[in-house]
C-alpha atoms as a PDB file:
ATOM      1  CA  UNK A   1      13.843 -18.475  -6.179  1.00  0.00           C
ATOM      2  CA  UNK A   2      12.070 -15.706  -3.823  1.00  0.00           C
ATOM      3  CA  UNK A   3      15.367 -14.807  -2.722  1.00  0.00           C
ATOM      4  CA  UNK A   4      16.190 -14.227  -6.665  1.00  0.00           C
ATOM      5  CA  UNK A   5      12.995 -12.146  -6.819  1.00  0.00           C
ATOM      6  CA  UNK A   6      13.550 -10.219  -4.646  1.00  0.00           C
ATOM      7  CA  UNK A   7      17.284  -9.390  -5.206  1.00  0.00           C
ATOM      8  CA  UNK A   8      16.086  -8.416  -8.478  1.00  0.00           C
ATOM      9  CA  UNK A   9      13.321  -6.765  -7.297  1.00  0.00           C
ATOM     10  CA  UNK A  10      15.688  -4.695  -5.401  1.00  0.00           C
ATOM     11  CA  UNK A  11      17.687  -3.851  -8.204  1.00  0.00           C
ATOM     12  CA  UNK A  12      15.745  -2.645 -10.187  1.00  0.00           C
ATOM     13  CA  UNK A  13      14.061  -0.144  -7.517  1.00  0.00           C
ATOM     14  CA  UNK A  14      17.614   0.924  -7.280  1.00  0.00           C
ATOM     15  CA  UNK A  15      18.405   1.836 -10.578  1.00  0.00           C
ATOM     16  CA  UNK A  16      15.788   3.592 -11.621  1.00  0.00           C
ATOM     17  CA  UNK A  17      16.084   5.732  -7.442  1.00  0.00           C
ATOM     18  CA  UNK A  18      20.109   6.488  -9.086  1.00  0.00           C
ATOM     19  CA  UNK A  19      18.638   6.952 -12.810  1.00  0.00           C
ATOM     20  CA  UNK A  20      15.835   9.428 -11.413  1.00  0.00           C
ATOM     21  CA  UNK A  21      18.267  11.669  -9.348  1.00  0.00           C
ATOM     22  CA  UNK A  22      20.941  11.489 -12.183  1.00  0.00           C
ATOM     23  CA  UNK A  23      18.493  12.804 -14.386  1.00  0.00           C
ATOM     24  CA  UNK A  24      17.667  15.479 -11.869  1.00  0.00           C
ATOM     25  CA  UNK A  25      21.176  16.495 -11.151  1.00  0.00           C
ATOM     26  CA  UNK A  26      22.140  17.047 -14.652  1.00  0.00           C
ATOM     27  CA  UNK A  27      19.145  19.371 -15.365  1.00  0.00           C
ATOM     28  CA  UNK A  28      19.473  21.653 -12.565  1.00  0.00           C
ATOM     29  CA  UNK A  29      23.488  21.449 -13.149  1.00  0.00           C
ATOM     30  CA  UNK A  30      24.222  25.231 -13.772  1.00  0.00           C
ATOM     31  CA  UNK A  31      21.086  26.709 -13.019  1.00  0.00           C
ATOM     32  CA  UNK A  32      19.574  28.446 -10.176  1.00  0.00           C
ATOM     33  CA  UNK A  33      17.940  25.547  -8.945  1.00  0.00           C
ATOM     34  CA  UNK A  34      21.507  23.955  -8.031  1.00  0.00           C
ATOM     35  CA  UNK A  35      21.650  26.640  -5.420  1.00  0.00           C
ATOM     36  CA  UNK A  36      18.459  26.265  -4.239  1.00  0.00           C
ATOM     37  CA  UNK A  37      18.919  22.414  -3.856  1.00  0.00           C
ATOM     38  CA  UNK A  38      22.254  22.915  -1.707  1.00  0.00           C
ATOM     39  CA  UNK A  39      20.029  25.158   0.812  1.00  0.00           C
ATOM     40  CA  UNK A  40      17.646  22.782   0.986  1.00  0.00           C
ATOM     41  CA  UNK A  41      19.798  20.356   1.784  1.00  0.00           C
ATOM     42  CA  UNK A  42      21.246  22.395   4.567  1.00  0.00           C
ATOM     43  CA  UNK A  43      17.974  23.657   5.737  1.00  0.00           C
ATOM     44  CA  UNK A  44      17.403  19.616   6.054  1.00  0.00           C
ATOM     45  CA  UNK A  45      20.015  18.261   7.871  1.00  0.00           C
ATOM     46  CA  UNK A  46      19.116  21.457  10.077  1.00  0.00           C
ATOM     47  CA  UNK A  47      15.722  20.208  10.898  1.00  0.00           C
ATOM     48  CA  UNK A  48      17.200  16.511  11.698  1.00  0.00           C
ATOM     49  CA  UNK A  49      19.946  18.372  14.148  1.00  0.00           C
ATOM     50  CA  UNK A  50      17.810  20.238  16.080  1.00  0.00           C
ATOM     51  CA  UNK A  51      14.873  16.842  16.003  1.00  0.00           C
ATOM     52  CA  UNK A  52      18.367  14.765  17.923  1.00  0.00           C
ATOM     53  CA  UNK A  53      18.832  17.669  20.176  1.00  0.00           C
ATOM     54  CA  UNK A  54      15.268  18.112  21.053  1.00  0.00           C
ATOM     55  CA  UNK A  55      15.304  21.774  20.342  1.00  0.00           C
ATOM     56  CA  UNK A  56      11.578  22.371  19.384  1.00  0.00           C
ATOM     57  CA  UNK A  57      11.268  25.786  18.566  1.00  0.00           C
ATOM     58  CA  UNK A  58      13.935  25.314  16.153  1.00  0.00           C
ATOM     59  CA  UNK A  59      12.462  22.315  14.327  1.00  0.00           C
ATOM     60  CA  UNK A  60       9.016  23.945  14.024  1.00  0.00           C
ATOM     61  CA  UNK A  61      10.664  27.034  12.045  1.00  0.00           C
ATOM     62  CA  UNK A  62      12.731  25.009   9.479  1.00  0.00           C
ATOM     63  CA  UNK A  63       9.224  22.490   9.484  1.00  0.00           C
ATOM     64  CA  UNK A  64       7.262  26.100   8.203  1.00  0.00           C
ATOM     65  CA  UNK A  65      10.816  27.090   6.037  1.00  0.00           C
ATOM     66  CA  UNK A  66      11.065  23.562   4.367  1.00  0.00           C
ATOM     67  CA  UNK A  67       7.254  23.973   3.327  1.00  0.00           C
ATOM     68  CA  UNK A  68       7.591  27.953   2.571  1.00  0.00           C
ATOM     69  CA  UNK A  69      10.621  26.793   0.264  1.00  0.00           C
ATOM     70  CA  UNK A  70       9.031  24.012  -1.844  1.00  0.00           C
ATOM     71  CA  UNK A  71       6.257  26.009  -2.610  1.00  0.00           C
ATOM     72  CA  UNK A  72       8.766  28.805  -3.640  1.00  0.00           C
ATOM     73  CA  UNK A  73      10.604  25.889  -5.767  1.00  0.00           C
ATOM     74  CA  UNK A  74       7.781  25.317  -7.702  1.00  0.00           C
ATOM     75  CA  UNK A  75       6.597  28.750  -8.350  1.00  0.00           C
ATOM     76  CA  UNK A  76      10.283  30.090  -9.010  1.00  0.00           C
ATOM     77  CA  UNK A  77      11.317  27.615 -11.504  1.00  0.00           C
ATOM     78  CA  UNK A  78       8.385  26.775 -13.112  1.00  0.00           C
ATOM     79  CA  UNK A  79       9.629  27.582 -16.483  1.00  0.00           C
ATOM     80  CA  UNK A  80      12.687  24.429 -15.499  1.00  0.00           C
ATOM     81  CA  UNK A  81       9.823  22.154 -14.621  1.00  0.00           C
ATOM     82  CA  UNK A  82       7.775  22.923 -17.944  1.00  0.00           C
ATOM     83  CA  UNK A  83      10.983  21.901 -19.979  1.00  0.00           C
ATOM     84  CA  UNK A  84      12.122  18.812 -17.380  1.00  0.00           C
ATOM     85  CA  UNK A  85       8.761  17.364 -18.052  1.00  0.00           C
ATOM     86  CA  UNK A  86       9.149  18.476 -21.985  1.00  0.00           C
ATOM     87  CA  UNK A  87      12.070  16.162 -21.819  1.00  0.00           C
ATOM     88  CA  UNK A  88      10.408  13.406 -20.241  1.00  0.00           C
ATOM     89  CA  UNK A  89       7.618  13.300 -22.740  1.00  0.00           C
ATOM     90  CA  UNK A  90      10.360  13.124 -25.017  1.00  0.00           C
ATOM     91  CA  UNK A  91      12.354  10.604 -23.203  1.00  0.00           C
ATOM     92  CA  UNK A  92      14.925  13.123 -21.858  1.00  0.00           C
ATOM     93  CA  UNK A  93      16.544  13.363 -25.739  1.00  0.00           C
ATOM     94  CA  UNK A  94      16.875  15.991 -27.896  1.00  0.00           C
ATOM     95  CA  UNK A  95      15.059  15.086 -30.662  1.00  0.00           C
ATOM     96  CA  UNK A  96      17.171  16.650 -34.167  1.00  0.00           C
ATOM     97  CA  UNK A  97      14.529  17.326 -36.575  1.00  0.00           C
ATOM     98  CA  UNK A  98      15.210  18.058 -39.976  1.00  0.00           C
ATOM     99  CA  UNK A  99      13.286  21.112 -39.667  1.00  0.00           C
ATOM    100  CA  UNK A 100      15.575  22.879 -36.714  1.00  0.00           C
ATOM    101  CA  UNK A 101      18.475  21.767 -39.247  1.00  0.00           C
ATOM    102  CA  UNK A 102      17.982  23.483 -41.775  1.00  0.00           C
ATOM    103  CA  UNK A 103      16.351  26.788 -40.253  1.00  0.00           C
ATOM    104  CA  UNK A 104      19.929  27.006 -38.627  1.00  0.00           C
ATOM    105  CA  UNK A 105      21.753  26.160 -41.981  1.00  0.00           C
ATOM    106  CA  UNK A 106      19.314  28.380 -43.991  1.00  0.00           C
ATOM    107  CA  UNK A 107      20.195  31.184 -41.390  1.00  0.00           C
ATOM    108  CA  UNK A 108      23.760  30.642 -41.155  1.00  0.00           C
ATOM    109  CA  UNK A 109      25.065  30.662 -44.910  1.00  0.00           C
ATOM    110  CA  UNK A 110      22.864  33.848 -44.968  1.00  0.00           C
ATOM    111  CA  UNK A 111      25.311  35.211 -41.831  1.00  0.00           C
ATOM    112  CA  UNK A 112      28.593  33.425 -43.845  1.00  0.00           C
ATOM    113  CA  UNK A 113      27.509  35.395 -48.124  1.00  0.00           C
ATOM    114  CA  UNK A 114      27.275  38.641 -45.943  1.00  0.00           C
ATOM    115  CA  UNK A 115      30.243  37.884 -43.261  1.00  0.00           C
ATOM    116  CA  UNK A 116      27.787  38.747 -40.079  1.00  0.00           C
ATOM    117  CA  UNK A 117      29.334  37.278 -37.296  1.00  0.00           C
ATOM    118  CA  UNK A 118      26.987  34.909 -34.990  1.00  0.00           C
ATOM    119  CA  UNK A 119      27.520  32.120 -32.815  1.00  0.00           C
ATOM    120  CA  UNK A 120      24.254  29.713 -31.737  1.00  0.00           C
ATOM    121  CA  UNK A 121      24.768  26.774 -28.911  1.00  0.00           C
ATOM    122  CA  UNK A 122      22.421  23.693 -29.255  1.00  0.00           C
ATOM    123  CA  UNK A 123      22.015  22.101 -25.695  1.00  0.00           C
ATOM    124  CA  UNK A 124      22.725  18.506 -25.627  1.00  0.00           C
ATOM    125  CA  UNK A 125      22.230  16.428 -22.171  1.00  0.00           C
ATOM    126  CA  UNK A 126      24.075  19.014 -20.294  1.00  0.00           C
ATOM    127  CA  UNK A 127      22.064  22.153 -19.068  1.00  0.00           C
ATOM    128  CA  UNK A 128      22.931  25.783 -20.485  1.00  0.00           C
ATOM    129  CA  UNK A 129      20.877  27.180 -17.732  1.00  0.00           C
ATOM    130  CA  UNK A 130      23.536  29.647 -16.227  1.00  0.00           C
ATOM    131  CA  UNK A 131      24.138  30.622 -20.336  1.00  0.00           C
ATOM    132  CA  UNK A 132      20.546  31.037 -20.566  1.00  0.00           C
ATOM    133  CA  UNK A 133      20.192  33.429 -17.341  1.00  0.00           C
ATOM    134  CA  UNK A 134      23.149  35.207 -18.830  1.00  0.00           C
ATOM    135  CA  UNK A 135      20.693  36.598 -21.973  1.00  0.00           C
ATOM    136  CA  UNK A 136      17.443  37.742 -22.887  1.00  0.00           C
ATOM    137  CA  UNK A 137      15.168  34.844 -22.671  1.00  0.00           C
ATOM    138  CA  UNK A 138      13.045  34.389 -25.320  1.00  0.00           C
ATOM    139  CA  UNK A 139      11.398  31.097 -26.055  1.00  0.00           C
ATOM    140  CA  UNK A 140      10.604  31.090 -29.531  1.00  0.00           C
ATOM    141  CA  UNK A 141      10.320  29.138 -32.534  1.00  0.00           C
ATOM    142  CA  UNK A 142      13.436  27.910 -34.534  1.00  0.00           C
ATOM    143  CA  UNK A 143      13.185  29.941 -37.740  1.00  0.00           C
ATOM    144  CA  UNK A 144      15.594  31.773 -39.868  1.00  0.00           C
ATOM    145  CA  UNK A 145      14.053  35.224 -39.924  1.00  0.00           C
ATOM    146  CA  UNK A 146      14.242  35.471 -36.154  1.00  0.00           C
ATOM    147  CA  UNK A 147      17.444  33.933 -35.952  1.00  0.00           C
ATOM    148  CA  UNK A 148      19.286  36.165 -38.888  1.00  0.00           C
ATOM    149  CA  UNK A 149      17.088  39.249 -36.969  1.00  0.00           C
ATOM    150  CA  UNK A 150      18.592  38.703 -33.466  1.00  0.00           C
ATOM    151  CA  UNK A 151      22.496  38.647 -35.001  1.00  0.00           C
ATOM    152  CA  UNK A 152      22.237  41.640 -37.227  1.00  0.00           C
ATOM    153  CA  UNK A 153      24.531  44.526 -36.695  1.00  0.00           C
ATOM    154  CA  UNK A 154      21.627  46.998 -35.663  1.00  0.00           C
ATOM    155  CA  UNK A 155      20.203  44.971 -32.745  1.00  0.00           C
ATOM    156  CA  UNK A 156      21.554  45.258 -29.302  1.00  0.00           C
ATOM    157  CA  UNK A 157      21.788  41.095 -28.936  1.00  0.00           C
ATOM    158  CA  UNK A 158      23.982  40.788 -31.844  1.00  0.00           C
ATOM    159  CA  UNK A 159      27.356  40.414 -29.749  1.00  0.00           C
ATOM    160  CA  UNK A 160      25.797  37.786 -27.572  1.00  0.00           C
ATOM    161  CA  UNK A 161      25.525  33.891 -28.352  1.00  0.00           C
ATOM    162  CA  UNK A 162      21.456  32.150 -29.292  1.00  0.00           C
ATOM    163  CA  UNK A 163      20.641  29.193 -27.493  1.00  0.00           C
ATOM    164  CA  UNK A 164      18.398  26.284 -28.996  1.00  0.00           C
ATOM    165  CA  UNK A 165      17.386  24.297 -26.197  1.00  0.00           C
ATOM    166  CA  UNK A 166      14.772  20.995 -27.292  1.00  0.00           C
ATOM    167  CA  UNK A 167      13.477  22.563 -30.006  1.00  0.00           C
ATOM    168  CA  UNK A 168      12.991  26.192 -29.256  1.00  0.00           C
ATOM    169  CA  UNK A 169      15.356  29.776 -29.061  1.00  0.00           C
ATOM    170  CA  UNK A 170      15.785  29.463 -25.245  1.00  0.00           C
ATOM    171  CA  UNK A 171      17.415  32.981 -25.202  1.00  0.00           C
ATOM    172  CA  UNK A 172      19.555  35.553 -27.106  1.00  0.00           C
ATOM    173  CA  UNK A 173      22.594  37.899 -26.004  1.00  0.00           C
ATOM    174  CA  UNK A 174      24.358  35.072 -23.997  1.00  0.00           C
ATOM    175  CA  UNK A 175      27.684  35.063 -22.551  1.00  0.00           C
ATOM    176  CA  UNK A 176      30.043  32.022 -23.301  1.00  0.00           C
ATOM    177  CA  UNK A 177      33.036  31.443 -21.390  1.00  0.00           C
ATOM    178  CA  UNK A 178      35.933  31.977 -23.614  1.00  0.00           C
ATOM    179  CA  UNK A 179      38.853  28.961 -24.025  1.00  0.00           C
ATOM    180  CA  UNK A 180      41.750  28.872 -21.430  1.00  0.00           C
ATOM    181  CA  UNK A 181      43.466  26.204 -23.632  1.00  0.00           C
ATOM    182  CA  UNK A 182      46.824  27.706 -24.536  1.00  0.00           C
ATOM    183  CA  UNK A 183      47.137  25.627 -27.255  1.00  0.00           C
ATOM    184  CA  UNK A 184      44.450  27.801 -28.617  1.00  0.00           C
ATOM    185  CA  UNK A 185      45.398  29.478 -32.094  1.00  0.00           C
ATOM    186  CA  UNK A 186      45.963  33.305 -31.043  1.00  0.00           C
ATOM    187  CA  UNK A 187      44.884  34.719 -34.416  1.00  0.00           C
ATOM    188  CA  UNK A 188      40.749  33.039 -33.184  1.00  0.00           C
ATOM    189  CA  UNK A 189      38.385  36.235 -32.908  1.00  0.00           C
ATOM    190  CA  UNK A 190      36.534  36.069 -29.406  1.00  0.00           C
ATOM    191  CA  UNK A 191      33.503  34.546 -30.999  1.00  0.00           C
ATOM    192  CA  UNK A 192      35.650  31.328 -31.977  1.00  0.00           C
ATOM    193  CA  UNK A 193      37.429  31.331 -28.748  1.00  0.00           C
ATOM    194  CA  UNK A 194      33.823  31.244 -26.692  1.00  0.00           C
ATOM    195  CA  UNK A 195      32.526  28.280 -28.791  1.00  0.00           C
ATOM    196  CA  UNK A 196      35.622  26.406 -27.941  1.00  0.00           C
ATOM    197  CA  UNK A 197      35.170  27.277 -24.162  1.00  0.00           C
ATOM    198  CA  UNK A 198      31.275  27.065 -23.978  1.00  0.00           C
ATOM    199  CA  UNK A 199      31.925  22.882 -26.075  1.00  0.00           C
ATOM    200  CA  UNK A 200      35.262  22.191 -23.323  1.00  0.00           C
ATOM    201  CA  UNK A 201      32.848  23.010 -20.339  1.00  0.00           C
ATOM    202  CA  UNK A 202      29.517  21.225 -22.207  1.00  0.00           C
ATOM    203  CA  UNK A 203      28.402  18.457 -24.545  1.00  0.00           C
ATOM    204  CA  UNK A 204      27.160  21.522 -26.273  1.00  0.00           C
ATOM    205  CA  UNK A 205      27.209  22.179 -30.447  1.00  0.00           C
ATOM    206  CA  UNK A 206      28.383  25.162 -30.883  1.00  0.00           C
ATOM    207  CA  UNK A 207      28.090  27.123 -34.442  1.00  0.00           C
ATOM    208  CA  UNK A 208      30.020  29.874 -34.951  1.00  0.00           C
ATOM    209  CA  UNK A 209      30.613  32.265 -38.286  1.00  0.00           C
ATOM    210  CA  UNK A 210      33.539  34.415 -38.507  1.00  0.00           C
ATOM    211  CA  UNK A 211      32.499  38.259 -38.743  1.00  0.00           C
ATOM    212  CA  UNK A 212      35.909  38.824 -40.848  1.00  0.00           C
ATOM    213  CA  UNK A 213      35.777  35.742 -43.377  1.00  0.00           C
ATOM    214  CA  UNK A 214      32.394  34.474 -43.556  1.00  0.00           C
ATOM    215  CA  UNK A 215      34.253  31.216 -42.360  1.00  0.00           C
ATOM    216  CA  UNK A 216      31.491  28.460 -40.872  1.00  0.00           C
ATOM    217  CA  UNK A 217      33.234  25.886 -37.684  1.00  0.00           C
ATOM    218  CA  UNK A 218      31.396  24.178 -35.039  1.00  0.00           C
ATOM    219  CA  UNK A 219      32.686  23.698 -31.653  1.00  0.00           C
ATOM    220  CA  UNK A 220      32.660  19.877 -29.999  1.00  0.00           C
ATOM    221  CA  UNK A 221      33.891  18.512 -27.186  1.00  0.00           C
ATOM    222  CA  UNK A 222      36.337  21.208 -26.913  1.00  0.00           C
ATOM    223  CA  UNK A 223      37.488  20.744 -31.010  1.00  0.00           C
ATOM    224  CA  UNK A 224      36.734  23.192 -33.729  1.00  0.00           C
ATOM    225  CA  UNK A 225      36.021  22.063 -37.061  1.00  0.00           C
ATOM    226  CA  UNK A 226      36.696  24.818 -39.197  1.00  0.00           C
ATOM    227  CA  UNK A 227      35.608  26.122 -42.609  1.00  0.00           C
ATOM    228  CA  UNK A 228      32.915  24.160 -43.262  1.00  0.00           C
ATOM    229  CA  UNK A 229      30.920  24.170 -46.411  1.00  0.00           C
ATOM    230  CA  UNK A 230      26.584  24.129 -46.302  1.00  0.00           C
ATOM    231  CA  UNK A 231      26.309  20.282 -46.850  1.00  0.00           C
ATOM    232  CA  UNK A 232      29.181  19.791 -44.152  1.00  0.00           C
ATOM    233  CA  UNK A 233      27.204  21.903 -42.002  1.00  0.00           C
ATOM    234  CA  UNK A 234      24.377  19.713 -42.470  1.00  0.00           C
ATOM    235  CA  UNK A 235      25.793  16.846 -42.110  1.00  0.00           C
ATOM    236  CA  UNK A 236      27.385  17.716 -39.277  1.00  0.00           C
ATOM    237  CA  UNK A 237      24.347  18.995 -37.330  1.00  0.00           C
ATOM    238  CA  UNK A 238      22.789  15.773 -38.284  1.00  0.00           C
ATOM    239  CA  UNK A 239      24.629  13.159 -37.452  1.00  0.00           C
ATOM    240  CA  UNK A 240      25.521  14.849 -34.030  1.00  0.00           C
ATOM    241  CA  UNK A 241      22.067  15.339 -32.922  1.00  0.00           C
ATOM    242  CA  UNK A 242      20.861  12.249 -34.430  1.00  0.00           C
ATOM    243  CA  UNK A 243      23.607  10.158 -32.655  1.00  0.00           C
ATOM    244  CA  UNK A 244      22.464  12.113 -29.082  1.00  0.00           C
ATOM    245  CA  UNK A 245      18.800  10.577 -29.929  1.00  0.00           C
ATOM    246  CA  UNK A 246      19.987   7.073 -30.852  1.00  0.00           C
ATOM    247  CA  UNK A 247      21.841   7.077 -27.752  1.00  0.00           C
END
């Protein structure tokens, strides 16, 4: 029986150690902070090196780097940490309120009746923080005003992709990475073809309207659903966010 215990015991320290450093990879996976983590890791293994070889001028400069370079971890990404501990409060889940929904609906049948082009990513579990850097950051409230301001004709962002990450305008003016599926249909504007490559590369939703229709799609998984009416749309958005929270 205390063998039992403590097998168990064990087990459970070691899922949550793997769940913990999961969690942590896939935040900081394109970002800055991926970077960062690889030099820290070789500034580490570094210290150990020269601590085997007894060199011990070595190991008392990477002992003032490694605490020079946490400090400069926490002051560089401190923005990162505000939203990983966001997440946590909210169990690491996007949480798809009705709200967000229809701000981006309400915005984007306004962009379809007038045929303004516009494509917005919604971050799922994987990070958009290389997108993000790519932009102007913004951090703003989901609304339609700002949303139908940033993708009109006469402001400079209007070419760029919006990102909604948790439940805020992360930034504006992104680049997406277009498709390299050749089995892409040739006539799809560049908009269309960077939602298909910014959902094969992420778990990302990706809306996109069609600056020569009015056409609405949304890119998933690589797929674009095309043509899609304002109750599709909705439905859509729903069920795909809400399914990310059940899960």
């Amino acid at each position: 029986m205390i063998y039992f215990i403590l097998f168990l015991k064990i087990a459970v320290e070691i899922t949550i150690l793997w769940w913990v450093i999961y969690a942590i990879l896939l935040f900081i996976k394109g970002t800055r902070a991926a970077q960062l983590l690889k030099g820290l890791i070789v500034v580490v293994i570094l210290f150990f090196a020269a601590e085997r070889l007894g060199l011990t001028a070595v190991s008392w400069i990477l002992t003032k780097v490694l605490a020079i370079s946490v400090l400069a971890f926490l002051i560089i990404f401190q923005p990162e940490i505000r939203r990983a501990l966001a997440r946590i409060g909210q169990f690491g889940i996007f949480t798809a309120k009705e709200q967000i929904v229809d701000e981006i609906v309400k915005a984007v049948m306004w962009f379809a009746e007038r045929k303004i082009g516009a494509i917005i990513a919604i971050e799922r579990e994987v990070g958009l923080g290389s997108y993000i850097e790519s932009g102007v950051q913004l951090d703003s409230k989901v609304n339609s005003e700002l949303l139908t301001t940033l993708f009109s004709p006469s402001t400079p962002l209007h070419d760029g992709g919006v990102i909604i990450q948790l439940d805020r305008i992360a930034a504006a003016g992104c680049l997406f990475p277009l498709a390299q599926d050749s089995h892409v249909a040739r006539h799809l504007g560049t908009r269309h073809r960077a939602a298909i490559g910014l959902a094969e590369e992420t778990d990302a939703i990706v809306v996109v309207v069609s600056e020569e229709t009015g056409a609405v799609s949304v890119g998933v998984r690589g797929k674009l659903t095309r043509d899609l009416s304002k109750d599709a749309l909705t439905k859509v958005l729903t069920n795909l966010l809400y399914r990310q929270r059940q899960r």
